[in-house]
C-alpha atoms as a PDB file:
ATOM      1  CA  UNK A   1      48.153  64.068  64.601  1.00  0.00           C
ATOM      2  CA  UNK A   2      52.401  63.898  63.699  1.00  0.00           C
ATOM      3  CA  UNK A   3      52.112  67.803  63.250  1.00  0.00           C
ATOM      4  CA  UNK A   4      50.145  68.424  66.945  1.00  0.00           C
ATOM      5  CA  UNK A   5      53.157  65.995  68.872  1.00  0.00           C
ATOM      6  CA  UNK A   6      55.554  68.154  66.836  1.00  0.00           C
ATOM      7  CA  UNK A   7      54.029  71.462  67.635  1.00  0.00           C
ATOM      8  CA  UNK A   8      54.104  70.150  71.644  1.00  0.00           C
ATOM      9  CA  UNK A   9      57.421  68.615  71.874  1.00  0.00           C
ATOM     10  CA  UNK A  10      58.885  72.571  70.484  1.00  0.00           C
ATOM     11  CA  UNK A  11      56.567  73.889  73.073  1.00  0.00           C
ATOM     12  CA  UNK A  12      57.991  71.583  75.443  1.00  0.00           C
ATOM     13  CA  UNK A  13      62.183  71.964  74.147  1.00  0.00           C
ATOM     14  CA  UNK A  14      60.980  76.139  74.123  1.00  0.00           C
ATOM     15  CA  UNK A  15      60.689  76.228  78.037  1.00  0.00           C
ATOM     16  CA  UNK A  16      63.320  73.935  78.631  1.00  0.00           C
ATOM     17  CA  UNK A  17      65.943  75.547  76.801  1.00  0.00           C
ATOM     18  CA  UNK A  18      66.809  78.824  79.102  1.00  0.00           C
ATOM     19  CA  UNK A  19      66.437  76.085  82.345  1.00  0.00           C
ATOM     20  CA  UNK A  20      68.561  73.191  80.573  1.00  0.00           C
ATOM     21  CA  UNK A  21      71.415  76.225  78.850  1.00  0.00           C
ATOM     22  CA  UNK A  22      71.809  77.467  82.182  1.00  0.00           C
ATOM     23  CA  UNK A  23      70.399  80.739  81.278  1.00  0.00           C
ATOM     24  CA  UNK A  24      70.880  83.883  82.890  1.00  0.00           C
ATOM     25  CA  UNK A  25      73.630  86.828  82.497  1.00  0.00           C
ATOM     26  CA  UNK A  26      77.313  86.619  83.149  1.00  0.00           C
ATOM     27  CA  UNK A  27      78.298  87.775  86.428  1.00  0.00           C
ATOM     28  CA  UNK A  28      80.981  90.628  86.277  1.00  0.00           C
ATOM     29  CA  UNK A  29      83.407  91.327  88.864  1.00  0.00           C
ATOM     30  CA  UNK A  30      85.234  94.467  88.925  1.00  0.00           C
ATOM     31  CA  UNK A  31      87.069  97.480  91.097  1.00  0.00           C
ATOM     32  CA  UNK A  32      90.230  98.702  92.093  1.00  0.00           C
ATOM     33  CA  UNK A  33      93.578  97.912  94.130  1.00  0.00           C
ATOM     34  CA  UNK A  34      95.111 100.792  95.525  1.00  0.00           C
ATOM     35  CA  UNK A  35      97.516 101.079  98.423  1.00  0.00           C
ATOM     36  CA  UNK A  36      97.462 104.669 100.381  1.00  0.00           C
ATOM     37  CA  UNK A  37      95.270 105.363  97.343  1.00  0.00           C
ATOM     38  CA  UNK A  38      97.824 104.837  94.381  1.00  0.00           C
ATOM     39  CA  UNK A  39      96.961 101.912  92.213  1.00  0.00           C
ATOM     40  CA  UNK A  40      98.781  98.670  92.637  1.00  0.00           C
ATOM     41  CA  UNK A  41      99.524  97.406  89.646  1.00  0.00           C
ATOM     42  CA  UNK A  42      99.995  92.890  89.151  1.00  0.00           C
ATOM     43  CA  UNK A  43      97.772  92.129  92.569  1.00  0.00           C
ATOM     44  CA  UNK A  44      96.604  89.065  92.105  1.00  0.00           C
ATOM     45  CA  UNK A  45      93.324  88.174  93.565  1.00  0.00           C
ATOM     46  CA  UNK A  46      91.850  85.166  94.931  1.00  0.00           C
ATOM     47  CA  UNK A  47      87.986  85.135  95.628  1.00  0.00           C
ATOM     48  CA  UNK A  48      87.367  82.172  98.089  1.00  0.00           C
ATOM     49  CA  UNK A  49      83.783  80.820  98.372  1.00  0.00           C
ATOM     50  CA  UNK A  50      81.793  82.261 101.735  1.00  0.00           C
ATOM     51  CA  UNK A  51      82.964  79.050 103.818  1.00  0.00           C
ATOM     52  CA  UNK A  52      86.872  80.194 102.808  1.00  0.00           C
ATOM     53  CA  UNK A  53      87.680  76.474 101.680  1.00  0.00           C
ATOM     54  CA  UNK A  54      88.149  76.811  98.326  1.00  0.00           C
ATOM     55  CA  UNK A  55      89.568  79.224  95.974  1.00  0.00           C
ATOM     56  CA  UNK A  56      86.885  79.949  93.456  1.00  0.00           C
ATOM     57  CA  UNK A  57      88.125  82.624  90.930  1.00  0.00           C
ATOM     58  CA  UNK A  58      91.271  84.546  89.918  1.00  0.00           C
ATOM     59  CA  UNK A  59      91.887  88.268  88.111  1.00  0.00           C
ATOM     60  CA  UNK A  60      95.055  90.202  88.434  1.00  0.00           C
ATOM     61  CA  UNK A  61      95.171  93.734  88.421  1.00  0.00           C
ATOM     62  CA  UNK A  62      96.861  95.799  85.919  1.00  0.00           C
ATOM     63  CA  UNK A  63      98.695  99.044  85.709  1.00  0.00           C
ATOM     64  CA  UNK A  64      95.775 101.124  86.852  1.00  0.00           C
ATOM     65  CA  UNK A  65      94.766  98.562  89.376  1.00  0.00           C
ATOM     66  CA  UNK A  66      92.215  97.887  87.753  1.00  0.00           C
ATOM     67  CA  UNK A  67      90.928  93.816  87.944  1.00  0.00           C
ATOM     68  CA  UNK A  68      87.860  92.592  85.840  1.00  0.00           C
ATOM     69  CA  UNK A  69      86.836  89.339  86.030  1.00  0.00           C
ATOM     70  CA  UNK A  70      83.509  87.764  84.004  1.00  0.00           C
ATOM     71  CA  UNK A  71      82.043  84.186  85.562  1.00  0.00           C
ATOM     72  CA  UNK A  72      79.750  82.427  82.640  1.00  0.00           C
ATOM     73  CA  UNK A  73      76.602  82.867  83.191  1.00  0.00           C
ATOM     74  CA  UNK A  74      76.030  78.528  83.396  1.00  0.00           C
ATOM     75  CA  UNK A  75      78.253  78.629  86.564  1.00  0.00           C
ATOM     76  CA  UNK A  76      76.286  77.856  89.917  1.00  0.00           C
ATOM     77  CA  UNK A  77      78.656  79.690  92.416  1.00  0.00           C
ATOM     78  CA  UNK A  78      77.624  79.970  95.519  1.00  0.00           C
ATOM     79  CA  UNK A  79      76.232  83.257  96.064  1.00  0.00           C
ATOM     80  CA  UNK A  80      77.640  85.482  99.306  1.00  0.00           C
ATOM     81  CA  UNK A  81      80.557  87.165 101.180  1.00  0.00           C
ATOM     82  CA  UNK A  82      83.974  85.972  99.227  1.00  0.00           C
ATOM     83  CA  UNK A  83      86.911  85.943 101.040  1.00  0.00           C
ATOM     84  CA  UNK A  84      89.507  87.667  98.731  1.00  0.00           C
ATOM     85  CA  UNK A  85      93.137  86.993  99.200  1.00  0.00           C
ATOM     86  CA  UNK A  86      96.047  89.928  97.124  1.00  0.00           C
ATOM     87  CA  UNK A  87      99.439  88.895  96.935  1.00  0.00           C
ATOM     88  CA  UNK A  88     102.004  90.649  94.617  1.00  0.00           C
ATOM     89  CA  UNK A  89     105.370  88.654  94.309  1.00  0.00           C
ATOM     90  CA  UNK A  90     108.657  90.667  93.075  1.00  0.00           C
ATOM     91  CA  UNK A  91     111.679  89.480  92.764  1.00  0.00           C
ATOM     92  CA  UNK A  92     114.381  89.718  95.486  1.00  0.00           C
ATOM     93  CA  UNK A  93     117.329  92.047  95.357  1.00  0.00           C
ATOM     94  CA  UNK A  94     119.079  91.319  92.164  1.00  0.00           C
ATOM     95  CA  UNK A  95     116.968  88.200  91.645  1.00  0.00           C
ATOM     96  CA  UNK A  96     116.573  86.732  87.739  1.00  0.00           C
ATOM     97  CA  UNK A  97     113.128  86.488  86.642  1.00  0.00           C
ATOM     98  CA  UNK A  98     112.645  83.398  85.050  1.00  0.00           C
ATOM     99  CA  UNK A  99     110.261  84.256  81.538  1.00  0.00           C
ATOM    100  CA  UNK A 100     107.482  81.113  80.047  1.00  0.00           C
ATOM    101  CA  UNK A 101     108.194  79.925  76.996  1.00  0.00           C
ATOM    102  CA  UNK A 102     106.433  83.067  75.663  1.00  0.00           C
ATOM    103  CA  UNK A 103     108.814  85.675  77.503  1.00  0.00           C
ATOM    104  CA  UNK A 104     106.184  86.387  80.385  1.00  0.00           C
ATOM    105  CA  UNK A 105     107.808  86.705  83.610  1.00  0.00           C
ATOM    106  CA  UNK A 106     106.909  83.565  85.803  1.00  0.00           C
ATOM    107  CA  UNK A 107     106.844  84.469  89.158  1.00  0.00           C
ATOM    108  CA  UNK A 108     105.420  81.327  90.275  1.00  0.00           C
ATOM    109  CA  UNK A 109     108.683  79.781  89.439  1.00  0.00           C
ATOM    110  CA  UNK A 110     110.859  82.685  90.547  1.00  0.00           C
ATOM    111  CA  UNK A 111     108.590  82.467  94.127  1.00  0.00           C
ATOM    112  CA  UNK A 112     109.098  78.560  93.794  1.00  0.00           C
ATOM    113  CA  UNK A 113     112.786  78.715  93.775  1.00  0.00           C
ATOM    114  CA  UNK A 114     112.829  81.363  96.821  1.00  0.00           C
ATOM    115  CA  UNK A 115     113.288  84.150  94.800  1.00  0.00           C
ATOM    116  CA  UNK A 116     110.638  86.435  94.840  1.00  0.00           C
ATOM    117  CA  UNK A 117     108.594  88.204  98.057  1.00  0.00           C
ATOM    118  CA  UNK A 118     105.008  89.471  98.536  1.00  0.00           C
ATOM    119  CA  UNK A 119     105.715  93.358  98.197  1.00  0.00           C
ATOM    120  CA  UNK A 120     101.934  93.558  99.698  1.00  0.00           C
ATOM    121  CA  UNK A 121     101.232  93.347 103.843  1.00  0.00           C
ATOM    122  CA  UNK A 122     100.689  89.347 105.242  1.00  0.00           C
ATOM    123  CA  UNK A 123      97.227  90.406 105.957  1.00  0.00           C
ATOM    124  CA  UNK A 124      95.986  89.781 102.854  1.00  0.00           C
ATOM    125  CA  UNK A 125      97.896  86.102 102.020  1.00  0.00           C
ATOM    126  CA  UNK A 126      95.375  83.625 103.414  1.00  0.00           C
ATOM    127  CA  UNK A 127      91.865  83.725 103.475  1.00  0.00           C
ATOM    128  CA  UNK A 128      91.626  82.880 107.376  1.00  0.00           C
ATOM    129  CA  UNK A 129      93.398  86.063 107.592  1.00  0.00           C
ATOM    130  CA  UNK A 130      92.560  88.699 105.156  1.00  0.00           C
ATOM    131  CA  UNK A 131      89.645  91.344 105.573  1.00  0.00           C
ATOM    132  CA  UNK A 132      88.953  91.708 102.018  1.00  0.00           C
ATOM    133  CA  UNK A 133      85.239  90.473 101.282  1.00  0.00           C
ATOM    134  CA  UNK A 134      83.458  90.918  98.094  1.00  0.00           C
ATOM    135  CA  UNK A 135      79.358  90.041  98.070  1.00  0.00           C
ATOM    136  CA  UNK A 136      79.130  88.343  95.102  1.00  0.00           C
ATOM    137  CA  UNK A 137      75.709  87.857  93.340  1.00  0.00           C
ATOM    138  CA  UNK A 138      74.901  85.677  90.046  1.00  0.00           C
ATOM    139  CA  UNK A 139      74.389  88.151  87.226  1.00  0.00           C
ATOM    140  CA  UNK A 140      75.085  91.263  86.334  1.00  0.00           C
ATOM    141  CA  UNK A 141      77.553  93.635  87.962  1.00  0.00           C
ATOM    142  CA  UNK A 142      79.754  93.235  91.219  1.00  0.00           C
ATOM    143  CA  UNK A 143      81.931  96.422  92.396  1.00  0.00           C
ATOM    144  CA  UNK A 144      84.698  95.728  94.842  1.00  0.00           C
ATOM    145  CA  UNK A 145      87.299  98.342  95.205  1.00  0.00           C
ATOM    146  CA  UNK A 146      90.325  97.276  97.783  1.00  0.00           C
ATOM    147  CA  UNK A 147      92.010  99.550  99.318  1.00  0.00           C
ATOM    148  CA  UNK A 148      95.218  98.008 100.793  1.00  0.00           C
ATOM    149  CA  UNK A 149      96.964  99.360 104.110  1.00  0.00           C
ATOM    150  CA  UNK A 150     100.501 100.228 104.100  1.00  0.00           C
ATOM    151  CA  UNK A 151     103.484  97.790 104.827  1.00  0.00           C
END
């Protein structure tokens, strides 16, 4: 009798473990930033949910323009058209960049304190503004490539 109520409760924990883990695949994010089709390198991107409320996820893009960005496969995002926000703040003539305590640059504080600017168009600051979209889907692979006008 023990061994049957054994054999049916790992029957039972068998289906509920993909349902109760979360299961599924990762969902990875990826493309390019270019701007009159050369890459921009240190875009940062903000993917807000479909309803634009509330920024979601983050990648920045590196010296290719290049941006990858992996969401666990346990997170329940809201599947649909992201708003996606790309600012890239340099410092302003003659400016100091302030480094982290491991020698990064920190251009939050530099942009904090006044001295940096957004070397990409306003377009693309807010997400009530910007026409970058990205359809993202839970699992597998999203491509979005932005190409960014001119300033």
């Amino acid at each position: 009798m023990n061994r049957i109520r054994l054999l049916s409760l790992a029957a039972g924990l068998a289906l509920l473990g993909p349902a109760g883990c979360g299961g599924g695949s990762p969902t990875l994010v990826k493309g390019k930033v270019t701007q009159g089709g050369a890459p921009v390198e240190g875009a940062q991107l903000t993917f807000f949910n479909p309803d634009g409320r509330s920024a979601q996820f983050a990648a920045t893009s590196g010296s290719d323009g290049a941006y990858r960005l992996t969401i666990p496969a346990g997170n329940k995002f809201e599947e649909g058209d992201y708003k996606v926000t790309a600012v890239k703040y340099v410092a302003k003539g003659g400016a100091k960049i302030p480094t982290t305590e491991d020698g990064q640059p920190d251009l939050e504080q530099l942009k904090l304190s006044g001295g940096a600017t957004n070397a990409l168009p306003r377009q693309y600051e807010r997400p009530d503004a910007t026409p970058l979209r990205a359809a993202l889907k839970r699992g597998g692979e999203v491509a979005a490539d932005f190409e960014l006008a001119a300033k």
